[in-house]
PDB file of N, CA and C in Angstrom:
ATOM      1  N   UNK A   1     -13.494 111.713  17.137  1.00  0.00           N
ATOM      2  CA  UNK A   1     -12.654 112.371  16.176  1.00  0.00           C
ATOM      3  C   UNK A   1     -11.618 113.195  16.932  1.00  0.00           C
ATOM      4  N   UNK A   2     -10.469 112.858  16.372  1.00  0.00           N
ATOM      5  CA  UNK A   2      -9.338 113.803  16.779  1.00  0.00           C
ATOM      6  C   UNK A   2      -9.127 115.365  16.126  1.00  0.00           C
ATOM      7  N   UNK A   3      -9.030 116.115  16.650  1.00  0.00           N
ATOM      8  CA  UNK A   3      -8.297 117.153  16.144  1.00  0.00           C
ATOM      9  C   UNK A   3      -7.146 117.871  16.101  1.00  0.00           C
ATOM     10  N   UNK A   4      -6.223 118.260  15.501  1.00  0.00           N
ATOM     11  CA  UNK A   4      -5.096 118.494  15.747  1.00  0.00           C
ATOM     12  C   UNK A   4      -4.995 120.224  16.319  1.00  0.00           C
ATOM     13  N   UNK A   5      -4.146 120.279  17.590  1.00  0.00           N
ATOM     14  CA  UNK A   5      -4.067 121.797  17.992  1.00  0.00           C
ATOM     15  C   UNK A   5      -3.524 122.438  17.406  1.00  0.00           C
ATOM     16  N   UNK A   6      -4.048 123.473  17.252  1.00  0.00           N
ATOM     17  CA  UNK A   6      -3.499 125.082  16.691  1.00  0.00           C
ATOM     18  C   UNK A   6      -3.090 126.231  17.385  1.00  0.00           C
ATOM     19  N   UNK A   7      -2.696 127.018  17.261  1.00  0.00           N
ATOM     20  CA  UNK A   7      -2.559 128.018  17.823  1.00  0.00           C
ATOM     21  C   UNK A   7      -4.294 128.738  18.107  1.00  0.00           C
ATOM     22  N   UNK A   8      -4.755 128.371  17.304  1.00  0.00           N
ATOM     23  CA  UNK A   8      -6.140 129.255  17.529  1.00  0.00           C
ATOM     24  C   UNK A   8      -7.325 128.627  18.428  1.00  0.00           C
ATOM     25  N   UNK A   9      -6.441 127.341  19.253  1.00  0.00           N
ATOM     26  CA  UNK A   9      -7.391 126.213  19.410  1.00  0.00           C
ATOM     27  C   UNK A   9      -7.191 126.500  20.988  1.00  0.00           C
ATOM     28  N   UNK A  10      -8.666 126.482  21.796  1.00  0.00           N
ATOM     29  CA  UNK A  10      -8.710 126.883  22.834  1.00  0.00           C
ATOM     30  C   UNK A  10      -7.390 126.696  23.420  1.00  0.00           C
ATOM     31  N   UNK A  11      -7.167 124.784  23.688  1.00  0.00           N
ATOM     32  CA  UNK A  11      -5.764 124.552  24.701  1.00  0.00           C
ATOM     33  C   UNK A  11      -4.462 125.019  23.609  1.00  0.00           C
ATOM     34  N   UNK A  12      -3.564 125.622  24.074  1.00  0.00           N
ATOM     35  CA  UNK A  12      -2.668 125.727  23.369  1.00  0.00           C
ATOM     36  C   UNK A  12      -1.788 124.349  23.697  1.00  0.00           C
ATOM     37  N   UNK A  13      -0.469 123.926  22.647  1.00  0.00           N
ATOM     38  CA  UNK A  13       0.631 123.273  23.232  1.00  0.00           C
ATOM     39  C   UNK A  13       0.705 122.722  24.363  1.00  0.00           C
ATOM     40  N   UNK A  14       1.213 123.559  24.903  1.00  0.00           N
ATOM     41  CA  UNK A  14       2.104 123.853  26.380  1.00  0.00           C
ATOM     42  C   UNK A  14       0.766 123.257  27.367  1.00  0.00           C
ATOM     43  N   UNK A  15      -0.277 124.159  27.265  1.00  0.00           N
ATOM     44  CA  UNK A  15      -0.863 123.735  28.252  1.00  0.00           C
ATOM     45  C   UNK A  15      -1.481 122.387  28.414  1.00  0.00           C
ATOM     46  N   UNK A  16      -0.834 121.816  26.688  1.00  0.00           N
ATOM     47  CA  UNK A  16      -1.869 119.999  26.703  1.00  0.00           C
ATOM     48  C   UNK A  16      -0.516 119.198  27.636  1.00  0.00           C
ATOM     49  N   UNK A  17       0.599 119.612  26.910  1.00  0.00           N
ATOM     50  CA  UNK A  17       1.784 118.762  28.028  1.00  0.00           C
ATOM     51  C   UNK A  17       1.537 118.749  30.133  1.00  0.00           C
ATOM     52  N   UNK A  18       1.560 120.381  29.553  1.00  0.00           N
ATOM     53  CA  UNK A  18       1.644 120.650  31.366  1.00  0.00           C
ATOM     54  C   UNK A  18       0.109 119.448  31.995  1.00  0.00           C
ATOM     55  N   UNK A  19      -0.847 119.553  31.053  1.00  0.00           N
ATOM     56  CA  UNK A  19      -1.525 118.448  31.800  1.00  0.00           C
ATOM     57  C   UNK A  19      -1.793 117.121  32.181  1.00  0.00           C
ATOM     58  N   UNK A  20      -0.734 117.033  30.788  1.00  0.00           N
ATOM     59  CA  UNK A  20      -0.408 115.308  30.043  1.00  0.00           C
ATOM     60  C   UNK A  20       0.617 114.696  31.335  1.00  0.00           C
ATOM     61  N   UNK A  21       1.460 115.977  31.891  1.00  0.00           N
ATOM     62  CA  UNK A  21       2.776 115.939  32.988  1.00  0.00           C
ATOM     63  C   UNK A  21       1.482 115.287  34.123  1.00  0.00           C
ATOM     64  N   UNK A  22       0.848 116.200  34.344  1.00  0.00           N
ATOM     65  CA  UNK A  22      -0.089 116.318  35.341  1.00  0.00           C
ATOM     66  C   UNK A  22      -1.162 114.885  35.874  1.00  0.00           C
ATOM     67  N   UNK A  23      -1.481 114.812  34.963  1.00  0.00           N
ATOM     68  CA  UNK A  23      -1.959 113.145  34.932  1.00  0.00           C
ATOM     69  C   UNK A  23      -1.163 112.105  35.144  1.00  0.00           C
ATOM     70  N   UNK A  24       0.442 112.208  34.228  1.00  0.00           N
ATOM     71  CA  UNK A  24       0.878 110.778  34.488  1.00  0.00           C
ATOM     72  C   UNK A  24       1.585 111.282  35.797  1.00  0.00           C
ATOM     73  N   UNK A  25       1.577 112.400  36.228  1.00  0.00           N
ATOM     74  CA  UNK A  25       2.579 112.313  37.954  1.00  0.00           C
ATOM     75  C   UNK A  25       1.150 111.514  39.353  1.00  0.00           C
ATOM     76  N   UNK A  26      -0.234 112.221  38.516  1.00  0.00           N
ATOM     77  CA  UNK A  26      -1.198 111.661  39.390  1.00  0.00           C
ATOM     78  C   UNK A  26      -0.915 110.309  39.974  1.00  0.00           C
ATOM     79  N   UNK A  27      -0.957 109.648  38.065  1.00  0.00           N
ATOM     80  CA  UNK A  27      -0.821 107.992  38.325  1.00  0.00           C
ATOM     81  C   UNK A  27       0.574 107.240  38.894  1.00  0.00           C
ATOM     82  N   UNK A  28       1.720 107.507  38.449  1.00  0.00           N
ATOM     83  CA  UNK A  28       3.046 107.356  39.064  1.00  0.00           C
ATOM     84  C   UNK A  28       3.270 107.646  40.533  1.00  0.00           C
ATOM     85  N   UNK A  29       2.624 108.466  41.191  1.00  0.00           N
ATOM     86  CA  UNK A  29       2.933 109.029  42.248  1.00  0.00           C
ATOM     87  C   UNK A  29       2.189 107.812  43.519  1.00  0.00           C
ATOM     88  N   UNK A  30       1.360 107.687  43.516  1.00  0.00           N
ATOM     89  CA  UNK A  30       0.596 107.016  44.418  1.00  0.00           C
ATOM     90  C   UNK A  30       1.259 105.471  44.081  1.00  0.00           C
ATOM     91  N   UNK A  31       1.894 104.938  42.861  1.00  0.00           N
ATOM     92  CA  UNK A  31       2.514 103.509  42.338  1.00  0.00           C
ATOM     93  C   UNK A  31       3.385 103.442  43.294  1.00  0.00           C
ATOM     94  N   UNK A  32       3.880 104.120  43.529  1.00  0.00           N
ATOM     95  CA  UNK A  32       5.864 104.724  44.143  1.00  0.00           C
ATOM     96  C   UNK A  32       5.436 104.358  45.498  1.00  0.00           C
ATOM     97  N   UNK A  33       4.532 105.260  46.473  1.00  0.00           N
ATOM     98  CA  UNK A  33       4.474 105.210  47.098  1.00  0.00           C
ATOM     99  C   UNK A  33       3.754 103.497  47.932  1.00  0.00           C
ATOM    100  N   UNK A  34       3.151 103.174  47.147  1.00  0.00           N
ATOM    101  CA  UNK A  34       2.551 101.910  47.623  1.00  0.00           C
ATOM    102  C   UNK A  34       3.574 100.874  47.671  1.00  0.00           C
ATOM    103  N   UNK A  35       4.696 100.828  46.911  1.00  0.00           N
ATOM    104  CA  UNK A  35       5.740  99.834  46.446  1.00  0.00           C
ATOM    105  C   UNK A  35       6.694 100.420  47.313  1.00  0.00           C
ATOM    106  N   UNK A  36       6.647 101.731  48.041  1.00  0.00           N
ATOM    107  CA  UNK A  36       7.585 101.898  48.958  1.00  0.00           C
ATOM    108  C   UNK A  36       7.373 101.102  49.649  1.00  0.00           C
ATOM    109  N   UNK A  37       6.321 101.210  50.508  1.00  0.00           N
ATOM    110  CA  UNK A  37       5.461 100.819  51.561  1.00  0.00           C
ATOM    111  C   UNK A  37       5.329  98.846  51.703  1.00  0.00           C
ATOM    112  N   UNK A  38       5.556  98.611  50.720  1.00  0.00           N
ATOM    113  CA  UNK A  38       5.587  97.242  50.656  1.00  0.00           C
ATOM    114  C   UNK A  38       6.815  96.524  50.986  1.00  0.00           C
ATOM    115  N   UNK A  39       7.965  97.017  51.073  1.00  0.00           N
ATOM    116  CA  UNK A  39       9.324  96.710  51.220  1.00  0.00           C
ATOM    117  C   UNK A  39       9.699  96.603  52.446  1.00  0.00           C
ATOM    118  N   UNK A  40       9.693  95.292  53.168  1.00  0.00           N
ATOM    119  CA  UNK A  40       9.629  95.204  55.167  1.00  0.00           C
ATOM    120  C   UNK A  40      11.215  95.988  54.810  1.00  0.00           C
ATOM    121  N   UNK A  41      11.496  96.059  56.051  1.00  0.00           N
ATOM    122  CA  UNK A  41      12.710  96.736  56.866  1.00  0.00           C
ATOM    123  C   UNK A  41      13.371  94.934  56.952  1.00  0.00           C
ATOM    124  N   UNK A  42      14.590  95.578  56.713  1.00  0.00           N
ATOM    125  CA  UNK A  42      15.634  94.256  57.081  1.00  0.00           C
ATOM    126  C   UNK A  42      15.742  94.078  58.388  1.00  0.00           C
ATOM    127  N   UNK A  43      16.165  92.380  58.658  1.00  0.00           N
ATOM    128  CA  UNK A  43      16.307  91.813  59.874  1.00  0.00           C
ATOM    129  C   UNK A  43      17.347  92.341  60.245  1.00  0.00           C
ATOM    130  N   UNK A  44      17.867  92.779  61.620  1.00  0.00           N
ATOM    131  CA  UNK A  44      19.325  92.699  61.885  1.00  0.00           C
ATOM    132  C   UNK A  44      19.713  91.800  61.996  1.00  0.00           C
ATOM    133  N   UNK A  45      20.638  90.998  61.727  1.00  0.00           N
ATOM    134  CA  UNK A  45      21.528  89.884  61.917  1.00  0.00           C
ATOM    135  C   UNK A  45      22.892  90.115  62.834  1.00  0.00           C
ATOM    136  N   UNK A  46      23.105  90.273  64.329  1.00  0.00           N
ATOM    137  CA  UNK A  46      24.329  90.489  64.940  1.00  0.00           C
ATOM    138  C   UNK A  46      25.252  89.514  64.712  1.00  0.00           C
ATOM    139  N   UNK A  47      26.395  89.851  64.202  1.00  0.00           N
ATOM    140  CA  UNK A  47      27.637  88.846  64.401  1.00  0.00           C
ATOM    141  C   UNK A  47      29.131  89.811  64.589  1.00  0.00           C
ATOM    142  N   UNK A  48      29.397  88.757  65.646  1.00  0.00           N
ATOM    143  CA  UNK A  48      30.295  88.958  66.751  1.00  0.00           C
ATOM    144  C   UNK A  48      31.646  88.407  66.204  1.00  0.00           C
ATOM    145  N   UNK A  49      32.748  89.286  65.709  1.00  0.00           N
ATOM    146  CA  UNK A  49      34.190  89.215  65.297  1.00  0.00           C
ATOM    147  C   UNK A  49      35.128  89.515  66.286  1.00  0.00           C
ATOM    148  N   UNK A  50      35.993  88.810  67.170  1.00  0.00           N
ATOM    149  CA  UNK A  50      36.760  88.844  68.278  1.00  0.00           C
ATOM    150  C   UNK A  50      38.042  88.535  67.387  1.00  0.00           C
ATOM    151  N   UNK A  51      39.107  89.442  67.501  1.00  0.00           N
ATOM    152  CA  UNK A  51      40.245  89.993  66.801  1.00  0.00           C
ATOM    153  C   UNK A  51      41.152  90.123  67.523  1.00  0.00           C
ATOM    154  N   UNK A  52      42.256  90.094  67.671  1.00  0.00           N
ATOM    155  CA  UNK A  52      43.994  90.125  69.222  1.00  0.00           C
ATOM    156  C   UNK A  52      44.455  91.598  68.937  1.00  0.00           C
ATOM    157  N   UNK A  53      43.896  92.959  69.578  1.00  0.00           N
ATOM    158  CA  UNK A  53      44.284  93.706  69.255  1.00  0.00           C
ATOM    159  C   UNK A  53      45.361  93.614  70.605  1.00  0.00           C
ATOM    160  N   UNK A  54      45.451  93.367  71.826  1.00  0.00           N
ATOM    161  CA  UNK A  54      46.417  93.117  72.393  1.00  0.00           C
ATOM    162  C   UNK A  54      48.161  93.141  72.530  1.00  0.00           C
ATOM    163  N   UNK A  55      48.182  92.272  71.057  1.00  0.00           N
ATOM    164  CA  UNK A  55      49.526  92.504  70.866  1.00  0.00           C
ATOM    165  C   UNK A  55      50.049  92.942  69.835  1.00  0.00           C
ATOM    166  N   UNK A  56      51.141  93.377  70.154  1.00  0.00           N
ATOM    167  CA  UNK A  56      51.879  94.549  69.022  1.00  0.00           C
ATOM    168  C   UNK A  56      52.352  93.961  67.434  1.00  0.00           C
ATOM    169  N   UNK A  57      52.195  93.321  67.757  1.00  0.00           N
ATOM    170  CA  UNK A  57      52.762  92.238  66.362  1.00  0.00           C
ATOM    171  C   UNK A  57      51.345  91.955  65.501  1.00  0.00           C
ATOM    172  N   UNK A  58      50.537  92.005  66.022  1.00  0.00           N
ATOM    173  CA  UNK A  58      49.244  91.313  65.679  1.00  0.00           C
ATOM    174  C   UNK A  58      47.997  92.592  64.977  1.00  0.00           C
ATOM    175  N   UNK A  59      48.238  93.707  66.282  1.00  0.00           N
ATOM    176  CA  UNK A  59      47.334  95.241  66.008  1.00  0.00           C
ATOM    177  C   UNK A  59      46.584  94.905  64.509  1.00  0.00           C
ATOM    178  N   UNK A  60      48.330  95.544  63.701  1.00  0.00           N
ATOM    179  CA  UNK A  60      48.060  95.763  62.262  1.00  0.00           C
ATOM    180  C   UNK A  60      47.224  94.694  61.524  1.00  0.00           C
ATOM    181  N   UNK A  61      47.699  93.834  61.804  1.00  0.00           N
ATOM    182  CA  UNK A  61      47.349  92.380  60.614  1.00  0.00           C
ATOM    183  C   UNK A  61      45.543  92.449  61.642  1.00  0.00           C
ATOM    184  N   UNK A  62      45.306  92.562  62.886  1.00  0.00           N
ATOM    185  CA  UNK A  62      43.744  92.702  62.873  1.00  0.00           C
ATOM    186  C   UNK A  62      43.233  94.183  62.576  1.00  0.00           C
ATOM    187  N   UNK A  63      43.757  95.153  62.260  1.00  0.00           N
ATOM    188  CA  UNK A  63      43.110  96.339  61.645  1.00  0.00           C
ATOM    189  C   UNK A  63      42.671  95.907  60.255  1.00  0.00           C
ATOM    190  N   UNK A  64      43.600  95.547  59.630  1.00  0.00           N
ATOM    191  CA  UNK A  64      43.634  95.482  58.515  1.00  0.00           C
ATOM    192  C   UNK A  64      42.289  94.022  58.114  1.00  0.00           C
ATOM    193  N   UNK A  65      42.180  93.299  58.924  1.00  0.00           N
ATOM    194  CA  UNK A  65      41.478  92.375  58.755  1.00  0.00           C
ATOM    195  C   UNK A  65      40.013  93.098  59.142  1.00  0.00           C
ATOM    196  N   UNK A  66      39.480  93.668  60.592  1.00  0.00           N
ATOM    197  CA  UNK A  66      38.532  94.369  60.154  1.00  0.00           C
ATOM    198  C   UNK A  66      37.834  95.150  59.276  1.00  0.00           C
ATOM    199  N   UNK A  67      39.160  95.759  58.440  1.00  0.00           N
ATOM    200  CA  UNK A  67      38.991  96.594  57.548  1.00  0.00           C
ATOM    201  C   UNK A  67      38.190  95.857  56.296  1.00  0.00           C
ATOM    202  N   UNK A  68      38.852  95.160  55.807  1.00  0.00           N
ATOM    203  CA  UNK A  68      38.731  93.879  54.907  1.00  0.00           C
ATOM    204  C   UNK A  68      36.892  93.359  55.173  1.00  0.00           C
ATOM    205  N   UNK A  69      36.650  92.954  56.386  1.00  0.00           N
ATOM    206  CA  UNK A  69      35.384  92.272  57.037  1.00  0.00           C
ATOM    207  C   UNK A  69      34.159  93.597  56.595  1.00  0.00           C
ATOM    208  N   UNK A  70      34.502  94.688  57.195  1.00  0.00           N
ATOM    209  CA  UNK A  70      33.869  95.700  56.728  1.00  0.00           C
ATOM    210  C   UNK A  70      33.480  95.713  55.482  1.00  0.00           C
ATOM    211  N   UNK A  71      34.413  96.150  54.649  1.00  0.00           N
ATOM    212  CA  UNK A  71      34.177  96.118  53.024  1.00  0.00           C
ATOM    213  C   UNK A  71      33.558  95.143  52.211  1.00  0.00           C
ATOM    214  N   UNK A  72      33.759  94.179  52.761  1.00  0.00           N
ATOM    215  CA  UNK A  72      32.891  92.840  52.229  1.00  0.00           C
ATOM    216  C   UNK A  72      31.600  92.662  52.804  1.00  0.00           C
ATOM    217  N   UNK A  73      31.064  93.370  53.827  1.00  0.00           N
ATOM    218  CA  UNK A  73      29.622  93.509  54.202  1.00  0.00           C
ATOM    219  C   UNK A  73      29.557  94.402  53.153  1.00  0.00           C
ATOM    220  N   UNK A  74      29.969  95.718  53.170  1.00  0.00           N
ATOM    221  CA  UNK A  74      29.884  96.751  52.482  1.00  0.00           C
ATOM    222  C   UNK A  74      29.499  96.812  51.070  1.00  0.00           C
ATOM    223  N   UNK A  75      30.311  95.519  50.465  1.00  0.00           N
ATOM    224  CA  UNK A  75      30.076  95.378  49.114  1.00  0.00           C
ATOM    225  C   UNK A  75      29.217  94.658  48.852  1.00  0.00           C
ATOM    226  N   UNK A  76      28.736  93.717  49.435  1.00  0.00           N
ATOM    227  CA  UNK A  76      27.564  92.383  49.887  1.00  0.00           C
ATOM    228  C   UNK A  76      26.188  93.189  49.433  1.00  0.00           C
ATOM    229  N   UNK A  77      26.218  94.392  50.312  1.00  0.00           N
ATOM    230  CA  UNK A  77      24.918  95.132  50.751  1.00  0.00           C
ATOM    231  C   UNK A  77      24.990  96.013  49.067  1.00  0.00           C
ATOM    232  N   UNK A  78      25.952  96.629  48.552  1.00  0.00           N
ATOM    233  CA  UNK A  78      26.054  97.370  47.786  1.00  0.00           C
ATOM    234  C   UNK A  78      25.892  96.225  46.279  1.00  0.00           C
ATOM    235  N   UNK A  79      25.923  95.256  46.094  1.00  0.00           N
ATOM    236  CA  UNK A  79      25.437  94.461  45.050  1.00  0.00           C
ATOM    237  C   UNK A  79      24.139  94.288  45.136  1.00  0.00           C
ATOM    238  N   UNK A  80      23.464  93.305  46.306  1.00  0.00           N
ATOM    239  CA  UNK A  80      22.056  93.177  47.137  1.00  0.00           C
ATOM    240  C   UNK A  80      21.467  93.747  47.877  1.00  0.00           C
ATOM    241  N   UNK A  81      21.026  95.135  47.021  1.00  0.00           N
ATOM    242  CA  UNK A  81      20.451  96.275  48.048  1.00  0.00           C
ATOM    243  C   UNK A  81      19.139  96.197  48.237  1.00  0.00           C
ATOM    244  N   UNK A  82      18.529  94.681  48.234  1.00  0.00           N
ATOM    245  CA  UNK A  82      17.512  94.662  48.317  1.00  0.00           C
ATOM    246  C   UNK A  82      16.939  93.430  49.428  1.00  0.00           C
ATOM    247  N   UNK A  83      18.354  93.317  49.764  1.00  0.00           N
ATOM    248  CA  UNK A  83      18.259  91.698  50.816  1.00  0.00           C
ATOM    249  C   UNK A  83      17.603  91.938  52.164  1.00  0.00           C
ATOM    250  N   UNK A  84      17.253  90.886  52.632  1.00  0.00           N
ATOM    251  CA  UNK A  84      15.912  90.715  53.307  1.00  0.00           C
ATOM    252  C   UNK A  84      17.103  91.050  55.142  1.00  0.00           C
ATOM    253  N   UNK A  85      18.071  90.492  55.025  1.00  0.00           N
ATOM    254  CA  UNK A  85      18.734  90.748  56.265  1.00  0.00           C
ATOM    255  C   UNK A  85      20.516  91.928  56.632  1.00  0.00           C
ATOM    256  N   UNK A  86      19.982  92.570  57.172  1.00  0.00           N
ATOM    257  CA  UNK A  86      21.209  93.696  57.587  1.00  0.00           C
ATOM    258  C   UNK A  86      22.080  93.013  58.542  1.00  0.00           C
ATOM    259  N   UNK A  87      23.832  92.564  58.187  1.00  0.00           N
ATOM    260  CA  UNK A  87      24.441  91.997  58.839  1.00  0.00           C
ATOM    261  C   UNK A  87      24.810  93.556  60.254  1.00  0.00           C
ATOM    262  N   UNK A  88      24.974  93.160  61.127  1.00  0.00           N
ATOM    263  CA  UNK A  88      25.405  94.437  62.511  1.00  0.00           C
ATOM    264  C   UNK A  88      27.191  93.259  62.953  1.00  0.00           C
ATOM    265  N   UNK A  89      28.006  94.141  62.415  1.00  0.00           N
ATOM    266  CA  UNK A  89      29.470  93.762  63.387  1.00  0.00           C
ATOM    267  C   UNK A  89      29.344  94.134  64.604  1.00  0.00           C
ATOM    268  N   UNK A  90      29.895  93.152  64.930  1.00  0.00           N
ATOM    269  CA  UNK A  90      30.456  93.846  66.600  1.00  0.00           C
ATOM    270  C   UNK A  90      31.932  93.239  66.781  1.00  0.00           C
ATOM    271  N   UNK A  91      32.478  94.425  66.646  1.00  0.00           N
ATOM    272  CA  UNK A  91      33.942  93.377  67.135  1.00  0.00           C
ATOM    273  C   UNK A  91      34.483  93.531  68.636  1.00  0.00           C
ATOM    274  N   UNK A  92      35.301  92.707  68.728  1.00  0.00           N
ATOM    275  CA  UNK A  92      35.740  92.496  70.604  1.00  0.00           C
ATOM    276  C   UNK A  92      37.111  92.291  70.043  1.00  0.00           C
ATOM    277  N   UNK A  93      37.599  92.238  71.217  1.00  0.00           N
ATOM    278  CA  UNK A  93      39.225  91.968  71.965  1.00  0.00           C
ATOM    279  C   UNK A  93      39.193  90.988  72.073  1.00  0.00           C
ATOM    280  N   UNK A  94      40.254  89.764  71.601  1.00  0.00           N
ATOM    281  CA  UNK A  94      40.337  88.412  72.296  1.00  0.00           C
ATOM    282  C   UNK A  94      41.253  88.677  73.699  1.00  0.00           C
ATOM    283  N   UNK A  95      42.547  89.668  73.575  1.00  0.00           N
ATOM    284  CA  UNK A  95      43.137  90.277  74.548  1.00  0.00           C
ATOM    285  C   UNK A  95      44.391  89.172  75.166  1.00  0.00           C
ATOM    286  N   UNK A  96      44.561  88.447  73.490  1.00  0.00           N
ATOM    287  CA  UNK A  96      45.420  87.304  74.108  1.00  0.00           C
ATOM    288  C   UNK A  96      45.423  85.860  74.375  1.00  0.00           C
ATOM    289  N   UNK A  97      44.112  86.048  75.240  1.00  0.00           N
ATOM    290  CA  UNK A  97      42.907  84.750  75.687  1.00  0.00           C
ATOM    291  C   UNK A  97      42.274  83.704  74.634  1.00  0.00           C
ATOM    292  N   UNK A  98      43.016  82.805  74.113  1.00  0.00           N
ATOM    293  CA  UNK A  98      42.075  81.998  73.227  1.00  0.00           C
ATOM    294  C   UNK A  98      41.089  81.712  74.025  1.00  0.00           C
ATOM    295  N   UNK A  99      40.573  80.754  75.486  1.00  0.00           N
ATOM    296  CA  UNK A  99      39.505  80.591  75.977  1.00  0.00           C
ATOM    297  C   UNK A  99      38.904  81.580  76.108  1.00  0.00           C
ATOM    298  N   UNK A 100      39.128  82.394  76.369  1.00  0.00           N
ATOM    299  CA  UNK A 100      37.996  84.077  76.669  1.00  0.00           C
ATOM    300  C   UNK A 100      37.247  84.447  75.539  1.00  0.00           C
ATOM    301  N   UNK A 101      38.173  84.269  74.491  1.00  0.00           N
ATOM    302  CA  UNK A 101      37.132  84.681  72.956  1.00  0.00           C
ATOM    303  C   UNK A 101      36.300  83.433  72.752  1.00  0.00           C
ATOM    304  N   UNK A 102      36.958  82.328  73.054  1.00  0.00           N
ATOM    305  CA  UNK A 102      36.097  81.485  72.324  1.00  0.00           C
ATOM    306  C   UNK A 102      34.827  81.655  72.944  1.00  0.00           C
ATOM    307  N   UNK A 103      34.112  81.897  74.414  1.00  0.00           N
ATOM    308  CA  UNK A 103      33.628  81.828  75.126  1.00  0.00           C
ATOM    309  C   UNK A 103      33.010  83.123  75.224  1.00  0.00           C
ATOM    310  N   UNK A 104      33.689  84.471  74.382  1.00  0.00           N
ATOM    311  CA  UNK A 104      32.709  85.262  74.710  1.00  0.00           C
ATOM    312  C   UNK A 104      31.453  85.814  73.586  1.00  0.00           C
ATOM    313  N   UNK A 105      30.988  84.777  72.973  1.00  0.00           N
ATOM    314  CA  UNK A 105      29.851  84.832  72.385  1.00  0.00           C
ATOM    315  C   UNK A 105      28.409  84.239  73.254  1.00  0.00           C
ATOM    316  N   UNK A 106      28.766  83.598  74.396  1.00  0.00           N
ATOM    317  CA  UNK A 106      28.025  83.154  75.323  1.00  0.00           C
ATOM    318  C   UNK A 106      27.879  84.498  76.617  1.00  0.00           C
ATOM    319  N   UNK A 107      28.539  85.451  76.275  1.00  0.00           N
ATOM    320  CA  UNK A 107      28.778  86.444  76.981  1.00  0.00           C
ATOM    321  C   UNK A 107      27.881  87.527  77.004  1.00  0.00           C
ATOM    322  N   UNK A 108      27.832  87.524  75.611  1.00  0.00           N
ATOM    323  CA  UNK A 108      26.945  89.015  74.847  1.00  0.00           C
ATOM    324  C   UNK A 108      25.357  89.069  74.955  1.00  0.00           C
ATOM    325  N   UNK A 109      24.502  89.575  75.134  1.00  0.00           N
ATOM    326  CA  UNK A 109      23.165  89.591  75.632  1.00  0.00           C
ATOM    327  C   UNK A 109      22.300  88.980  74.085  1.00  0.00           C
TER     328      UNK A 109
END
């Protein structure tokens, strides 16, 4: 049998919530934490962007293109914040050198 609280009734109100709080943080709390805990850490994925900052004509149009490369990881990660692999840029200098860039992904450790 239920009874309904009163003012004259041992638990008041307040103190049935504050315990009602109290219980469901018990059960919620330990959920959270287990489902943290279950979530591996993303792979790094390195990839290597070689860009002509070299010449003066070129600087801008590869700033602006890193810039661009950035934001589109950026936004990638910010739609799929739950994806299994973390892209890592690395950008280089081609420095002019088409053979040197092409070649320096065989370079990098």
């Amino acid at each position: 049998m239920v009874r309904a609280l009163s003012p004259s009734s041992p638990v008041a109100p307040s103190s049935f919530y504050a315990l009602l709080l109290l219980v469901v943080a018990a059960f919620i709390g330990p959920l959270r934490v287990a489902t943290a805990q279950s979530v591996p850490a993303p792979v790094p994925v390195r990839v290597g962007v070689i860009l002509d900052w070299a010449n003066k004509g070129s600087s801008a149009v590869s700033l602006r293109r890193r810039t661009g490369i950035q934001m589109a990881v950026e936004d990638y990660y910010a739609a799929h914040p739950g994806s299994a692999t973390r892209v890592e840029l690395h950008f280089g200098d081609s420095k002019g050198d088409v053979v040197g860039a092409a070649s320096a992904g065989k370079l990098a450790p």
